[in-house]
N, C-alpha and C. Protein backbone atom coordinates (compact mmCIF):
# COMPACT_ATOMS: atom_id res chain seq x y z
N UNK A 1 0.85 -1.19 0.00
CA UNK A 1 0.00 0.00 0.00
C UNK A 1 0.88 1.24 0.00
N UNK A 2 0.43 1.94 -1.30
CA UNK A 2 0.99 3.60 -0.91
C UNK A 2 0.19 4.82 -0.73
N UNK A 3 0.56 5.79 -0.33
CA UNK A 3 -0.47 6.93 -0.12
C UNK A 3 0.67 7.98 -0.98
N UNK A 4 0.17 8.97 -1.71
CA UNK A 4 0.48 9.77 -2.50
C UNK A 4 0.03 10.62 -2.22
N UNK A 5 0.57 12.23 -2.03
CA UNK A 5 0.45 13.62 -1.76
C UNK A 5 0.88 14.73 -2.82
N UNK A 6 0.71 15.88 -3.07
CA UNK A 6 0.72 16.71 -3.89
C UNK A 6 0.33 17.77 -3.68
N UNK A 7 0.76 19.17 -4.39
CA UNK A 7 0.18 20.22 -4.17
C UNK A 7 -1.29 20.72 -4.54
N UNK A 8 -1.32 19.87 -5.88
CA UNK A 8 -2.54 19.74 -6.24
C UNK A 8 -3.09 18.12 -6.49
N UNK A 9 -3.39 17.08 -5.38
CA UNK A 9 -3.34 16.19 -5.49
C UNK A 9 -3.82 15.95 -3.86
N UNK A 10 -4.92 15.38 -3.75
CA UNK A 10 -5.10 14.91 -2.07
C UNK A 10 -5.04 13.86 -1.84
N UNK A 11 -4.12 13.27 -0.36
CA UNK A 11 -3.71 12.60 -0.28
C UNK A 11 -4.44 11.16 -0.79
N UNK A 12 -3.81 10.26 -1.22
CA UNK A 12 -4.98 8.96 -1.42
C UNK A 12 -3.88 8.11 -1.52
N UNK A 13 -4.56 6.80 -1.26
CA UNK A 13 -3.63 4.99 -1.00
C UNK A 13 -4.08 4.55 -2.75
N UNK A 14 -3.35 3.90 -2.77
CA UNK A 14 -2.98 3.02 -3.72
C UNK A 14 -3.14 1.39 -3.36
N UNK A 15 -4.20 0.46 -3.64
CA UNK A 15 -4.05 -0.94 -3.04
C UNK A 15 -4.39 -1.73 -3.76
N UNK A 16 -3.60 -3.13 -3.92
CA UNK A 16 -3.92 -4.31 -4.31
C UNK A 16 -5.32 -5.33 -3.80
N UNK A 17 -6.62 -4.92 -4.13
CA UNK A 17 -7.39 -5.26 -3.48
C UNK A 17 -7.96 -6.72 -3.72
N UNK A 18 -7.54 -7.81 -2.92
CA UNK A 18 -8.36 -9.03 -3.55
C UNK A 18 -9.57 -9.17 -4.75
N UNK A 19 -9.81 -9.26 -5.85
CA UNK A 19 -11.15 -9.84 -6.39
C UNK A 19 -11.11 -8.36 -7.13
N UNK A 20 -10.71 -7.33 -6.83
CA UNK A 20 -10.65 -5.83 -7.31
C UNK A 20 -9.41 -5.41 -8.36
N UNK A 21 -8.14 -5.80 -8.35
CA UNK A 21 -6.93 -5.30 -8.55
C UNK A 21 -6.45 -4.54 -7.55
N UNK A 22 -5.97 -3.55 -9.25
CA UNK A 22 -5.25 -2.01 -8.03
C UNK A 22 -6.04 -0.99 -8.00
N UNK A 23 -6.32 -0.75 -6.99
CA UNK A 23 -7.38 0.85 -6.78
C UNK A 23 -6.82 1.87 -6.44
N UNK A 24 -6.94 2.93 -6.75
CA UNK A 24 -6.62 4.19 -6.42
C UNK A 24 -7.62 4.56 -5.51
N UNK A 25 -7.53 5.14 -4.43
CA UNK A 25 -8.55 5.37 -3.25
C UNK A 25 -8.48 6.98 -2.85
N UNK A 26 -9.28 7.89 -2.44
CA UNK A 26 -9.48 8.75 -2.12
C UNK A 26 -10.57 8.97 -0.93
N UNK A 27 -10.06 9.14 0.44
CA UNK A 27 -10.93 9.27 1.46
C UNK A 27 -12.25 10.77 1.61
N UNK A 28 -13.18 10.70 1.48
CA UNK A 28 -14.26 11.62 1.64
C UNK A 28 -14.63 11.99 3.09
N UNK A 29 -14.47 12.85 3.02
CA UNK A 29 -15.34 13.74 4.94
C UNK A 29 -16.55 12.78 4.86
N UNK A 30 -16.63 11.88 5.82
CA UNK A 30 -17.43 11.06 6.48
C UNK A 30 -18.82 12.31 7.38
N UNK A 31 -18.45 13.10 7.91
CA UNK A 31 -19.60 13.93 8.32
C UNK A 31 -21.30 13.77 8.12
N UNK A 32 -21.96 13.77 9.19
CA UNK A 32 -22.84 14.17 8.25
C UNK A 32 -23.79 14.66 7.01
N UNK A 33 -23.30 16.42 7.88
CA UNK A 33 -23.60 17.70 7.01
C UNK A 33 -22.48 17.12 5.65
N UNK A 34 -21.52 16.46 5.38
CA UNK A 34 -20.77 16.69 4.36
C UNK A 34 -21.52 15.32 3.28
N UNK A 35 -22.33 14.40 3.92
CA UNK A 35 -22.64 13.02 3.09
C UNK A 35 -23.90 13.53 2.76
N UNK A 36 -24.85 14.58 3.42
CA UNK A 36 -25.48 15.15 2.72
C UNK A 36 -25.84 16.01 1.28
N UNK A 37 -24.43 16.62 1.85
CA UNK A 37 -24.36 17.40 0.53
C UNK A 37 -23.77 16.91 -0.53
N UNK A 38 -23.06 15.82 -0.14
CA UNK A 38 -22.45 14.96 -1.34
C UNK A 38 -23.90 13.84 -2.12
N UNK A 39 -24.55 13.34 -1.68
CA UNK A 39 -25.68 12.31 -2.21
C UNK A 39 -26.91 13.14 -2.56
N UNK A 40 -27.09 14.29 -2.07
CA UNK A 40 -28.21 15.39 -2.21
C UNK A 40 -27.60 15.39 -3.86
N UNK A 41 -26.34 16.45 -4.03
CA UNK A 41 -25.63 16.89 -4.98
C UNK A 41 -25.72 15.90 -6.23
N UNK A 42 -25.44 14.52 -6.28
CA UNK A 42 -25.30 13.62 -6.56
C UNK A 42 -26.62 13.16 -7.38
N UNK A 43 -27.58 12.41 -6.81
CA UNK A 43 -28.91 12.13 -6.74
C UNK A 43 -29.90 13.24 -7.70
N UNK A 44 -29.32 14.59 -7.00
CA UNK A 44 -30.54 15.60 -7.47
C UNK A 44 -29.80 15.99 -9.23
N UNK A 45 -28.71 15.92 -9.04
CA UNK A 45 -28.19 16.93 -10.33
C UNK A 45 -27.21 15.85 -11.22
N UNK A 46 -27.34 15.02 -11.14
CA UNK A 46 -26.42 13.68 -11.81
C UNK A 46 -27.53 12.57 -12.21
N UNK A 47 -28.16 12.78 -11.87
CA UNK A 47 -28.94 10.83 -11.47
C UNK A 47 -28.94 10.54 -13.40
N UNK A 48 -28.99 11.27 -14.08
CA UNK A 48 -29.45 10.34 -15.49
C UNK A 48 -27.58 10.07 -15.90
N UNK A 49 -26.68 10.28 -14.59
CA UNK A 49 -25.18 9.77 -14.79
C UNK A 49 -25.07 8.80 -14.64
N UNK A 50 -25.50 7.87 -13.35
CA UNK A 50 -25.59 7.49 -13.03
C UNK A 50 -25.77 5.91 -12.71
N UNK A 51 -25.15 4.60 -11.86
CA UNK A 51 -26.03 3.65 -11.75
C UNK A 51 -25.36 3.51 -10.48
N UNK A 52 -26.49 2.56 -9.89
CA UNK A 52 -25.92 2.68 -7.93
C UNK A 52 -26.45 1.27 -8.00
N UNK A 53 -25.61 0.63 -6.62
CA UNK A 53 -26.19 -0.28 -6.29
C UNK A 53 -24.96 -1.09 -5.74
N UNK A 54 -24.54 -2.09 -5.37
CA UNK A 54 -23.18 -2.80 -4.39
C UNK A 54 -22.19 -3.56 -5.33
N UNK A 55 -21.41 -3.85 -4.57
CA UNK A 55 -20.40 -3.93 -5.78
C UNK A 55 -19.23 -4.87 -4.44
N UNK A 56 -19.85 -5.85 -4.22
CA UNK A 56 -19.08 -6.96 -3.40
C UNK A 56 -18.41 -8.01 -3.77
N UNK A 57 -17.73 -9.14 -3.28
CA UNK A 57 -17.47 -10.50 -4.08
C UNK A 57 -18.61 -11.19 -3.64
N UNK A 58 -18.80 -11.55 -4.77
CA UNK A 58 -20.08 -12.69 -4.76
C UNK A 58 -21.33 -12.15 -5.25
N UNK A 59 -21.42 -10.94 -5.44
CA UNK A 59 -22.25 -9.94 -5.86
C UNK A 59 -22.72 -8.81 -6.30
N UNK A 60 -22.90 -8.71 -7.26
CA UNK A 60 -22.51 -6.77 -8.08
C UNK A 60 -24.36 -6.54 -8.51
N UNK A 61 -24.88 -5.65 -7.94
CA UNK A 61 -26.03 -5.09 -8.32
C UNK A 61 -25.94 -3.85 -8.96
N UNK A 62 -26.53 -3.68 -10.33
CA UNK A 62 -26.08 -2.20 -10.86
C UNK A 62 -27.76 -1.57 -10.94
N UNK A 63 -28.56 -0.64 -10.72
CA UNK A 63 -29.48 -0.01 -10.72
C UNK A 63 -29.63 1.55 -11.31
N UNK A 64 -30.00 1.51 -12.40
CA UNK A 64 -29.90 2.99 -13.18
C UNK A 64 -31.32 3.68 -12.49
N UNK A 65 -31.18 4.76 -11.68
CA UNK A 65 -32.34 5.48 -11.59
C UNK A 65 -32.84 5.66 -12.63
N UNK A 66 -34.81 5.64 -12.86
CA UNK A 66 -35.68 5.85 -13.58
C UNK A 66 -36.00 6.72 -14.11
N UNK A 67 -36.03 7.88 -13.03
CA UNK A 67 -36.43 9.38 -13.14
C UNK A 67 -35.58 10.07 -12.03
N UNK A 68 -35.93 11.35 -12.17
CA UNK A 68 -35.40 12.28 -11.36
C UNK A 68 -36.12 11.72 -9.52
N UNK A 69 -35.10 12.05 -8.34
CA UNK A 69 -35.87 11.45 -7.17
C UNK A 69 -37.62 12.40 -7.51
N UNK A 70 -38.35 11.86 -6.95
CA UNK A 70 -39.74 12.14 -6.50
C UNK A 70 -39.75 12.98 -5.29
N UNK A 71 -38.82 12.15 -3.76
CA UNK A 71 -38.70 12.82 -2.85
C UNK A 71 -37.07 12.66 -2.18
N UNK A 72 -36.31 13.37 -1.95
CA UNK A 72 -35.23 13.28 -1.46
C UNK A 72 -35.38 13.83 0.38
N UNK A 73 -34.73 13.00 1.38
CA UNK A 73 -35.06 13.40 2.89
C UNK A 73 -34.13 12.74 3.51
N UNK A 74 -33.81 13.36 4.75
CA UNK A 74 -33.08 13.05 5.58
C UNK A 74 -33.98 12.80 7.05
N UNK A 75 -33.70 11.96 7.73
CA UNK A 75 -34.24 11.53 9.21
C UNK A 75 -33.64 10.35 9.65
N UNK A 76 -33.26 10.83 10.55
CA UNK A 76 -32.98 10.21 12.02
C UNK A 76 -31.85 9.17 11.54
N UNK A 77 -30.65 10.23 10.83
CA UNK A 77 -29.36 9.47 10.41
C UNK A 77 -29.25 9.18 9.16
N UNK A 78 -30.59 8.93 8.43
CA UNK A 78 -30.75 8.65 7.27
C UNK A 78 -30.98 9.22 5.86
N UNK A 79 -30.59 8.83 4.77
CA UNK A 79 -30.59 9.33 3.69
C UNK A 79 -31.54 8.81 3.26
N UNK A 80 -33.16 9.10 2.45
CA UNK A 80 -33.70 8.31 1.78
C UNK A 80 -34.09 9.03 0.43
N UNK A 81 -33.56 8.43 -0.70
CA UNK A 81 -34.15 8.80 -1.71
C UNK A 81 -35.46 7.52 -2.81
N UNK A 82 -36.82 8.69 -3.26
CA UNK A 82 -37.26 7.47 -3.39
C UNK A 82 -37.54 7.97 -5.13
N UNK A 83 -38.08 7.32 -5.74
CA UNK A 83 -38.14 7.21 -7.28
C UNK A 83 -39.67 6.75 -8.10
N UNK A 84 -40.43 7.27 -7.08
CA UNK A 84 -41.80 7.18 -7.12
C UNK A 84 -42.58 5.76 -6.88
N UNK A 85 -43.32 4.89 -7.82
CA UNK A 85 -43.61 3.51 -7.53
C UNK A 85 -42.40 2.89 -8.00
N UNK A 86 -41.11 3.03 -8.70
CA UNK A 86 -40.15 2.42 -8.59
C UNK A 86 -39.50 2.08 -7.42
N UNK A 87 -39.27 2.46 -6.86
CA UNK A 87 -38.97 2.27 -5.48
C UNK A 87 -37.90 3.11 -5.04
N UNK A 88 -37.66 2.56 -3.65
CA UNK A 88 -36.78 3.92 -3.13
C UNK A 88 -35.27 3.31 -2.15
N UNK A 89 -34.62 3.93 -1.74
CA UNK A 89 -33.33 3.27 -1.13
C UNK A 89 -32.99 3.99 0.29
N UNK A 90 -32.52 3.65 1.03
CA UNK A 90 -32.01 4.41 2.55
C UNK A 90 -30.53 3.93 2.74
N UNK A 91 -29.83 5.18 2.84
CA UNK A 91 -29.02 4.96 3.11
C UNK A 91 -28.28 5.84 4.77
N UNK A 92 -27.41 5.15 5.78
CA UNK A 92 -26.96 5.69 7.01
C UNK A 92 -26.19 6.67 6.56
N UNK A 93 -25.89 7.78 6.89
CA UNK A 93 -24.88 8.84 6.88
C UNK A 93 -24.55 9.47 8.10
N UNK A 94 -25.52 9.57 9.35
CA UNK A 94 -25.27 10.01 10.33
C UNK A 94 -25.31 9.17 11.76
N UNK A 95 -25.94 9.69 12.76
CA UNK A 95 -26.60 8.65 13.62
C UNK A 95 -27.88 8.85 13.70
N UNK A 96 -28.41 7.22 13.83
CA UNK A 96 -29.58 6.71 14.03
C UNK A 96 -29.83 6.38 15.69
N UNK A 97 -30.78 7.66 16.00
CA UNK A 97 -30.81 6.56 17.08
C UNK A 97 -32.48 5.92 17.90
N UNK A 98 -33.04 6.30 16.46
CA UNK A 98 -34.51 5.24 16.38
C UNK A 98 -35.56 6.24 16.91
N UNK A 99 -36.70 5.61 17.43
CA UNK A 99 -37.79 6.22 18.24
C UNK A 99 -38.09 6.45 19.48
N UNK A 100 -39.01 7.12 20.05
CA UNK A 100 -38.96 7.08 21.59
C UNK A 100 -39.36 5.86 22.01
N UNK A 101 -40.03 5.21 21.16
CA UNK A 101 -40.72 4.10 21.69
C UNK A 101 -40.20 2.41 20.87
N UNK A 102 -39.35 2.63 20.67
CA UNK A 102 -37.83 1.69 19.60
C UNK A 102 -36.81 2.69 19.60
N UNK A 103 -36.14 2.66 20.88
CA UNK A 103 -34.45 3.52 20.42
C UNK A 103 -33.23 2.27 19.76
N UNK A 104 -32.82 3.26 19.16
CA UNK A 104 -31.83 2.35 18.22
C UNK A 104 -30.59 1.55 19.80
N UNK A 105 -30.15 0.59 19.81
CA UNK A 105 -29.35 0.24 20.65
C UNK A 105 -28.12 1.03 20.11
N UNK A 106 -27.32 1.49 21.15
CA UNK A 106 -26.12 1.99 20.75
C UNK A 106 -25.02 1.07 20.42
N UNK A 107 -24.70 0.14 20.12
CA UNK A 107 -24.52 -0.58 19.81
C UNK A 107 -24.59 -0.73 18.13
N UNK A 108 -25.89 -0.84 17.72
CA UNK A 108 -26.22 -0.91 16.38
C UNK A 108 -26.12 0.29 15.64
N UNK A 109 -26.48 1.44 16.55
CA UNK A 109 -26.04 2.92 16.18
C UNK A 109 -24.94 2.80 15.43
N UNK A 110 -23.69 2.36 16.27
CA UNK A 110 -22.59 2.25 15.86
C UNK A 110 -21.77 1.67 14.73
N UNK A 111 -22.75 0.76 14.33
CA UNK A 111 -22.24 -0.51 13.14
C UNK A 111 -22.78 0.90 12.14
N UNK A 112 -24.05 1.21 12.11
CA UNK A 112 -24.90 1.89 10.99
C UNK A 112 -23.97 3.11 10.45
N UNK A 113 -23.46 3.67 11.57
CA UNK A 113 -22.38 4.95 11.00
C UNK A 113 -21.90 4.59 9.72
N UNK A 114 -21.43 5.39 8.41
CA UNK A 114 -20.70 5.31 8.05
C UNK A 114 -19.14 5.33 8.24
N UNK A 115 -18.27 4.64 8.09
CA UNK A 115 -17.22 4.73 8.99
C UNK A 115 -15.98 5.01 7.56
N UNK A 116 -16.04 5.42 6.51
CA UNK A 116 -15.75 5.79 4.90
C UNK A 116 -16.18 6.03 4.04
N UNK A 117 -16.14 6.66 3.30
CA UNK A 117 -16.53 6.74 1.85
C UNK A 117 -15.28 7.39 0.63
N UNK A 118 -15.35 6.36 -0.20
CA UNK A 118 -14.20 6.59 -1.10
C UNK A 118 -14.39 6.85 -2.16
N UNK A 119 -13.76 7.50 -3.01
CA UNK A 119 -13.83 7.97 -4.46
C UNK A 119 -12.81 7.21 -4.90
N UNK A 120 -12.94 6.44 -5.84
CA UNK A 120 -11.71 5.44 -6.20
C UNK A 120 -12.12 5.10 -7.86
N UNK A 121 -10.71 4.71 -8.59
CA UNK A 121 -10.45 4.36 -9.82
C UNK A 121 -9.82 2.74 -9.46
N UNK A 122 -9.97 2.14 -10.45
CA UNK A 122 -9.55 1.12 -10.84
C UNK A 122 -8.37 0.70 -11.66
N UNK A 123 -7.14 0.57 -11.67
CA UNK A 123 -5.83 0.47 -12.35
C UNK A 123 -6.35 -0.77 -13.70
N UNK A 124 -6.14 -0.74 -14.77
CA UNK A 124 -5.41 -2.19 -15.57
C UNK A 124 -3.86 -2.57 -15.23
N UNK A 125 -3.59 -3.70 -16.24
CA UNK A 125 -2.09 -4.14 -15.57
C UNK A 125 -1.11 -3.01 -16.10
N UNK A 126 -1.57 -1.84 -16.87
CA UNK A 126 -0.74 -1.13 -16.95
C UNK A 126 -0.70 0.07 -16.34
N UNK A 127 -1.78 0.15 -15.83
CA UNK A 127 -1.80 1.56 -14.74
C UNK A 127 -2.29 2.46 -15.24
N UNK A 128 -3.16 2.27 -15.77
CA UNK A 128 -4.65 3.08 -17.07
C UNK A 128 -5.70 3.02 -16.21
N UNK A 129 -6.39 4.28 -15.84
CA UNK A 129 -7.69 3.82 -15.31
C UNK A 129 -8.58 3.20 -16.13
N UNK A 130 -9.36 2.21 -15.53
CA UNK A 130 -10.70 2.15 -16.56
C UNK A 130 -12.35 1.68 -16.28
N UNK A 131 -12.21 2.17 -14.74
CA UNK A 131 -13.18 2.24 -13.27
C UNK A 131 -13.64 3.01 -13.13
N UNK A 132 -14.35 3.87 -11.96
CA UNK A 132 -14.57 4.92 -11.49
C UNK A 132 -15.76 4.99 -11.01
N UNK A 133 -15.45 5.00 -9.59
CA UNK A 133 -17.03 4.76 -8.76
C UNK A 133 -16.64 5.32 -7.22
N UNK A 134 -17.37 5.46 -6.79
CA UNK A 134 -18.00 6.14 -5.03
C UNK A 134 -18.30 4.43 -4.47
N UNK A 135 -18.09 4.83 -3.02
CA UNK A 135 -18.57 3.35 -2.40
C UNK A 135 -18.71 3.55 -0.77
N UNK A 136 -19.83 3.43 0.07
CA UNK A 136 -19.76 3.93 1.59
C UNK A 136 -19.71 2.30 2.06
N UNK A 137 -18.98 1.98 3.35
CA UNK A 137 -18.68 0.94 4.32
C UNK A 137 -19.76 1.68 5.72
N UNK A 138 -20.03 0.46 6.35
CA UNK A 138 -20.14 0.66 7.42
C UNK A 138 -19.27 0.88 8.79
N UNK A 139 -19.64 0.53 9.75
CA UNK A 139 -18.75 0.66 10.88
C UNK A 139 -18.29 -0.69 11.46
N UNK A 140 -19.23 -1.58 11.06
CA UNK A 140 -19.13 -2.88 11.68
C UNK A 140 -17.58 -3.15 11.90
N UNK A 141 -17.43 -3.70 13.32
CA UNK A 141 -16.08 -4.31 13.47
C UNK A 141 -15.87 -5.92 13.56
N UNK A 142 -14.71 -6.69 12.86
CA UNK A 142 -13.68 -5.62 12.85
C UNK A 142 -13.57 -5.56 11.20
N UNK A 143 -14.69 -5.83 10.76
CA UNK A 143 -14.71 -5.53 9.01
C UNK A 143 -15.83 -4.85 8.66
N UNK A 144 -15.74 -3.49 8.43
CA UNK A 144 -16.75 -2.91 7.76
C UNK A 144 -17.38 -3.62 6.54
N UNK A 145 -18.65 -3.52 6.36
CA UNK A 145 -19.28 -3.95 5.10
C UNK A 145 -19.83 -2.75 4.16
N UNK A 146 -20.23 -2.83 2.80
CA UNK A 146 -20.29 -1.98 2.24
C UNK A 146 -21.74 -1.71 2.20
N UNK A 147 -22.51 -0.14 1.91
CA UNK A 147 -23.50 -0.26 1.79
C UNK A 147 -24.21 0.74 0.81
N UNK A 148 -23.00 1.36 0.03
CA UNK A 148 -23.71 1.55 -1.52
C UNK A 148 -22.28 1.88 -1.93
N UNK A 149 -22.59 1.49 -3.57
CA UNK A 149 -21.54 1.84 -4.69
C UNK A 149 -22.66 3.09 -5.55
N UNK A 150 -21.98 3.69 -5.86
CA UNK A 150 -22.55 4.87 -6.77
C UNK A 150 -20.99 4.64 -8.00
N UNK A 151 -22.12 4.00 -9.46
CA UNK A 151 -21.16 3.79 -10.61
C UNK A 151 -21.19 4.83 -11.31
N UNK A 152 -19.96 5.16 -11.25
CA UNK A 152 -19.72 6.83 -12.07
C UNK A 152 -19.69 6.51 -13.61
N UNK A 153 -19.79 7.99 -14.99
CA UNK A 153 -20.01 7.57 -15.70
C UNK A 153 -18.81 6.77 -16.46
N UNK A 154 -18.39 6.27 -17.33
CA UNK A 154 -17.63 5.03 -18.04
C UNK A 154 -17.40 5.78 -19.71
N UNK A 155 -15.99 6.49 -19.55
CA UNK A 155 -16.10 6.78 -20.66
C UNK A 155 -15.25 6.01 -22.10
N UNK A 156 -15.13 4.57 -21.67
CA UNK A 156 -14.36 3.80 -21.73
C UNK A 156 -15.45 2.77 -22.57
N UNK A 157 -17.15 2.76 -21.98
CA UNK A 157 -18.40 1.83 -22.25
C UNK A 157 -18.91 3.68 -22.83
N UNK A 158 -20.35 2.45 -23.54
CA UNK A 158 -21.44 3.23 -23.87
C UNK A 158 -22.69 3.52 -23.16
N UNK A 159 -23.23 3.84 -23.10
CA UNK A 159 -24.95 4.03 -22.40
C UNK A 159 -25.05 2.54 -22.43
N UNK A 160 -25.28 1.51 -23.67
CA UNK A 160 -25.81 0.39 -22.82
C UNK A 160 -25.17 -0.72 -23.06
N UNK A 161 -23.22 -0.24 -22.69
CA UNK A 161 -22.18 -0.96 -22.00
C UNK A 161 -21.84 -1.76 -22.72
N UNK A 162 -21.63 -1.36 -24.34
CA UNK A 162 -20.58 -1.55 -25.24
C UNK A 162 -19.08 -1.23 -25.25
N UNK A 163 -18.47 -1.46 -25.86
CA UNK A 163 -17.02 -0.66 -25.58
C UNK A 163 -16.90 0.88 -26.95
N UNK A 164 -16.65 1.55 -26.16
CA UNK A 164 -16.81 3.28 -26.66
C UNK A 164 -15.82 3.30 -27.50
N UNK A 165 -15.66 3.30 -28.81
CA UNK A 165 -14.85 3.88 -29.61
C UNK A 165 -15.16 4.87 -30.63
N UNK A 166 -14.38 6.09 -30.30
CA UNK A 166 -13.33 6.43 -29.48
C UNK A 166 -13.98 6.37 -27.69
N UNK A 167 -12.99 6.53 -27.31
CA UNK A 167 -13.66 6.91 -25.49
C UNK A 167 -14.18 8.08 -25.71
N UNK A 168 -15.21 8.29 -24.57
CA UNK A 168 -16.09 9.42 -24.64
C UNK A 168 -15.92 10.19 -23.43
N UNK A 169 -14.18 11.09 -23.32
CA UNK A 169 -13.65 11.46 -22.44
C UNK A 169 -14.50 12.95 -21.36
N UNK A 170 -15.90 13.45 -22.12
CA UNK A 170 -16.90 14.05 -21.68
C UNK A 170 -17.36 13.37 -20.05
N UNK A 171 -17.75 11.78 -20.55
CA UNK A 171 -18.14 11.32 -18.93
C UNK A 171 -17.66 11.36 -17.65
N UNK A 172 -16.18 11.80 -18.08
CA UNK A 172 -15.49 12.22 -16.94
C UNK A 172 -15.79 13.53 -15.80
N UNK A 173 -16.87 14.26 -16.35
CA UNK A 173 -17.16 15.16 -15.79
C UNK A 173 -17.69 15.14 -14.31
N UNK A 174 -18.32 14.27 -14.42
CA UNK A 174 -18.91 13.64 -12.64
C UNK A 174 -17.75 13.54 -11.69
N UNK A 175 -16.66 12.56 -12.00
CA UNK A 175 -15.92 12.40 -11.46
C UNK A 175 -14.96 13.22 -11.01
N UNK A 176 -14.60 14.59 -11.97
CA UNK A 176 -13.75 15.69 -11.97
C UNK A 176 -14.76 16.95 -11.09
N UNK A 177 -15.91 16.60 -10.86
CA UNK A 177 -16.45 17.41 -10.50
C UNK A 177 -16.49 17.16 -8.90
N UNK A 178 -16.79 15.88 -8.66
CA UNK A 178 -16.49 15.28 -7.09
C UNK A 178 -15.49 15.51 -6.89
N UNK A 179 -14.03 15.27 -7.57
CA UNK A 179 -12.45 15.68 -7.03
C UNK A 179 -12.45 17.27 -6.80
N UNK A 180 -12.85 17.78 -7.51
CA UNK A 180 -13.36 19.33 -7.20
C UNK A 180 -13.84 19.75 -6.04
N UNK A 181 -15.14 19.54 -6.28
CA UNK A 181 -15.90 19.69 -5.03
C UNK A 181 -15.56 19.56 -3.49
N UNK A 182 -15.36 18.28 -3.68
CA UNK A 182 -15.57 17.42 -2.30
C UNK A 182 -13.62 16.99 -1.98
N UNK A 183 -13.00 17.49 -3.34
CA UNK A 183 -11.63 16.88 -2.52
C UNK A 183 -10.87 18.07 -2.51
N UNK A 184 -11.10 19.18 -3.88
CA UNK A 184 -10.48 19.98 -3.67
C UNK A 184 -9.38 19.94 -4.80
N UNK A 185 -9.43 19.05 -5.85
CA UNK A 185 -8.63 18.91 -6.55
C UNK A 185 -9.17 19.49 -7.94
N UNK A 186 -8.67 20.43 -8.17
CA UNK A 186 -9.40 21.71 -8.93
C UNK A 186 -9.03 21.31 -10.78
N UNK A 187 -8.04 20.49 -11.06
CA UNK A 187 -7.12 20.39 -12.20
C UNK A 187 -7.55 18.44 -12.47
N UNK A 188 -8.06 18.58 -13.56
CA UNK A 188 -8.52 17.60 -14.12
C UNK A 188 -7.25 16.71 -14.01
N UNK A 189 -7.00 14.85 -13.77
CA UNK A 189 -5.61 13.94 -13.94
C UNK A 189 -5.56 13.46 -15.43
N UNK A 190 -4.47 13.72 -16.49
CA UNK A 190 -4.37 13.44 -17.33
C UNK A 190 -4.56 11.98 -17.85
N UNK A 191 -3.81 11.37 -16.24
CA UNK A 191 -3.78 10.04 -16.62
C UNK A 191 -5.24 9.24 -16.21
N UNK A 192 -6.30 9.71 -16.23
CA UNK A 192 -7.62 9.63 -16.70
C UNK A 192 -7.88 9.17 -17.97
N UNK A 193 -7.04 9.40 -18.79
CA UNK A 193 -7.24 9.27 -20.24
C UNK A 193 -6.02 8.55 -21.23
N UNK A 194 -5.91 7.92 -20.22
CA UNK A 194 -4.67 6.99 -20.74
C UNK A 194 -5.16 5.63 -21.55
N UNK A 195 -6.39 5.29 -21.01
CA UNK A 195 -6.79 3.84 -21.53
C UNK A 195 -7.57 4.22 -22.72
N UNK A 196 -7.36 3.29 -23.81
CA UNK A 196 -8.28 3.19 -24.92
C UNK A 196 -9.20 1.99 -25.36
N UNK A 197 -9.28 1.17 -23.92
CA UNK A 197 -10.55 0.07 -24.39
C UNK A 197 -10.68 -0.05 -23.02
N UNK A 198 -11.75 -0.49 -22.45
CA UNK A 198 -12.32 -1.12 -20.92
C UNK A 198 -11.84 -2.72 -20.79
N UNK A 199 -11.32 -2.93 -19.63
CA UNK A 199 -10.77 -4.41 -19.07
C UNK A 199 -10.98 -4.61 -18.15
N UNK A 200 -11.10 -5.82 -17.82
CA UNK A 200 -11.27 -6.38 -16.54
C UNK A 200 -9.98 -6.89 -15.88
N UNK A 201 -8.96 -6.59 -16.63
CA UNK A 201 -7.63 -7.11 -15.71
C UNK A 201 -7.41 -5.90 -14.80
């Protein structure tokens, strides 16, 4: 594992991840107020970017929102966005700590926290990105579990996940816009645009 720093560059690890490769990782303000404004931001002004859904071993769910949310809300720790009779998703960002009449055990409070959220690329064997996705863990010890992937856009695939030729180096905008935003990294990475086909190595 390495971590890499820069003037214009925030800090982030570099890891060989079982079942994953090599990832490039970038840690996000876990906060509240800050996972708000990141999935609000996200959800409300991206969603036709978009596909969400987990991204584990043994299991990859990809889910393209339908429409724009219907209702977007926050309560009692929670993120819920819903998508009318399509249905809707909750996600933890803060603390939960239930009802007066069902309080959350503190205990379970604790697992529910988010305890990360990463902005990360995906390496090939040559060190080309050709990934690019968001992903929140829980708190659970002593292995957090994951509890959403948000798939950024793929300018590498097409809308319905052909291989893009040429790449369609536009989709990058989501992603340059979160390093912006939320990391502070104001100057687009060249080596974004290094790969010219999508792989799974």
């Amino acid at each position: 594992m390495t971590t890499t720093a820069s003037a214009n560059l925030a800090p982030h690890l570099t890891v060989n991840e079982p079942g994953n490769g090599t990832l490039e990782i970038w840690q996000l303000d876990t906060t509240e107020e800050s996972l708000k404004k990141l999935f609000t931001d996200i959800f409300t002004n991206w969603w036709k970017e978009i596909q969400y859904g987990l991204l584990i071993q043994g299991g990859v769910l990809e889910f393209e929102p339908p429409c724009a949310p219907t209702k977007l809300g926050f309560l009692d720790g929670y993120l819920t966005v819903e998508f009318g009779h399509y249905g809707h998703m909750h996600l933890c960002v803060g603390l939960n700590k239930g009802y007066h009449c069902s309080p959350t055990a503190p205990e379970v409070a604790a697992i529910r926290r988010p305890s990360r959220v990463e902005l990360y690329r995906k390496l090939n064997a040559r060190g080309e990105p050709t990934f690019w996705a968001l992903r929140c863990f829980n708190s659970r010890m002593p292995e957090a579990e994951q509890t959403l992937t948000v798939y950024l856009p793929n300018p590498l695939l097409t809308h319905d996940m052909n291989y893009a030729n040429p790449p369609d180096w536009q989709k990058l905008k989501l992603w340059n816009h979160i390093r912006c935003t939320y990391l502070g990294i104001d100057q687009p990475d060249p080596r974004d645009m290094l790969a010219t086909k999508f792989t799974h190595d």
